[in-house]
Each structure stands twice: as C-alpha cells, then as structure tokens.
Protein backbone atom coordinates (compact mmCIF):
# COMPACT_ATOMS: atom_id res chain seq x y z
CA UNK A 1 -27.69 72.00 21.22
CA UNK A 2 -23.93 71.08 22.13
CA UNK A 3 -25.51 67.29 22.49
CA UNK A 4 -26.89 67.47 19.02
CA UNK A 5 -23.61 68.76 17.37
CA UNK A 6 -21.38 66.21 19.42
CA UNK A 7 -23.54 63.31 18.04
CA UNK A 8 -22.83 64.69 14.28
CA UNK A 9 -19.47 64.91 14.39
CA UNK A 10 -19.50 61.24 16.19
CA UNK A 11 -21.49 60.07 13.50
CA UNK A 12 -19.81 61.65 10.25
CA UNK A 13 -16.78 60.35 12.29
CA UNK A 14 -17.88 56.62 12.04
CA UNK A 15 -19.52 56.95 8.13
CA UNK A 16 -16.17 58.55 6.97
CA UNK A 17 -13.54 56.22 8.71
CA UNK A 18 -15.74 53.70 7.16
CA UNK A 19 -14.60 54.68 3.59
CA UNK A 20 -10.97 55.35 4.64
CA UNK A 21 -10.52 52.04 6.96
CA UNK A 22 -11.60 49.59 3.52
CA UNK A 23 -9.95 51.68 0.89
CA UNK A 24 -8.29 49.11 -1.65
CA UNK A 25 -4.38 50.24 -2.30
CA UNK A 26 -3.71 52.01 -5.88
CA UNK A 27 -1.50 51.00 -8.47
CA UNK A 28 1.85 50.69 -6.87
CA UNK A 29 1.61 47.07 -6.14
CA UNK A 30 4.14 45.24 -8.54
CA UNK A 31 2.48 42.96 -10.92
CA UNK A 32 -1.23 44.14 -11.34
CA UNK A 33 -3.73 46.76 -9.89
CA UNK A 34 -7.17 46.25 -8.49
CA UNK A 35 -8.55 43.35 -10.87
CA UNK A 36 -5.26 41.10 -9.71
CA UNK A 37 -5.61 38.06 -7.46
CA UNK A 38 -8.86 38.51 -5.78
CA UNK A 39 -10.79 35.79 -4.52
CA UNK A 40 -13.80 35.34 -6.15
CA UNK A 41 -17.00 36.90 -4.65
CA UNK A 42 -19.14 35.09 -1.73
CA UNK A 43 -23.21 35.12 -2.82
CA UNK A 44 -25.35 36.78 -0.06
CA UNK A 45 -29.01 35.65 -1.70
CA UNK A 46 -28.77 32.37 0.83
CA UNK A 47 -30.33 33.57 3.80
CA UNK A 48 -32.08 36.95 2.26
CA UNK A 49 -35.33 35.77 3.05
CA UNK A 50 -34.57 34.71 6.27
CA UNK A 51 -32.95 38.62 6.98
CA UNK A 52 -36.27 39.91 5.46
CA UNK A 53 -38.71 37.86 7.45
CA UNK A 54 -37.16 38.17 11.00
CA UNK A 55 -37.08 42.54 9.85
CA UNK A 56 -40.85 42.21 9.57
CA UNK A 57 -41.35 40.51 13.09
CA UNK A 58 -38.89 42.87 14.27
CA UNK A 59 -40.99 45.91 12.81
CA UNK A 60 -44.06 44.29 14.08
CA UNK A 61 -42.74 43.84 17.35
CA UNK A 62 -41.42 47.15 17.94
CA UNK A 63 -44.57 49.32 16.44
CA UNK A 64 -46.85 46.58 19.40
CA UNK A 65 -44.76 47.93 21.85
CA UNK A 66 -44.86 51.76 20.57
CA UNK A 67 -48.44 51.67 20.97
CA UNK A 68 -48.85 49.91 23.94
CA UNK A 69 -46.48 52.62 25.55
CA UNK A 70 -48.70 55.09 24.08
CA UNK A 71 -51.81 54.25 26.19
C-alpha cells in the first residue's frame, strides 16, 4: 500500500513540474506579451508515419511476447 502511494505522489510530481518547468513568463516583459518575437512553429507531420508504423511493430512485438510468456 505505502508502494502504491509513493509511486502517486512520484508521478503527480513529474506531470505537475511538467506544467510549472515550461510556463511562458506573463506580461511584465517590456515591449510585448506572449504573441512577441517567437520563432515560428517547427511542423511535426514529417516523420508521423514513420512514429505510427514502428508503434504497431512495437505493439505487435510486445503482445508475441505476452503470449508466449503465457504458455
């Protein structure tokens, strides 16, 4: 039980520094707020395929292996 509860805490630990640790500043920068100078966005559609191809063999792979374990 004391396992279970230390690995929640760990883990709301990690999601919440998450938001905190990439928090954009406010308003108190001289000159603009949060549409200033930003560079423009880099596209992510290049390799998406790719990602979702080598998840599937991954998926396959690890359900093979669950069932072999399981005879």
């Amino acid at each position: 039980m004391k396992n279970n509860l230390f690995k929640l805490y760990i883990l709301s630990f990690f999601l919440l520094t998450d938001f905190i640790s990439f928090a954009q500043p406010g308003q108190d920068q001289p000159g603009g707020g949060l549409e200033g100078d930003d560079p423009p966005p880099a596209p992510i559609n290049g390799k998406l395929i790719l990602l979702a191809i080598a998840a599937v063999l991954f998926a396959f792979y690890t359900l093979k292996n669950k069932r072999r374990e399981a005879l």
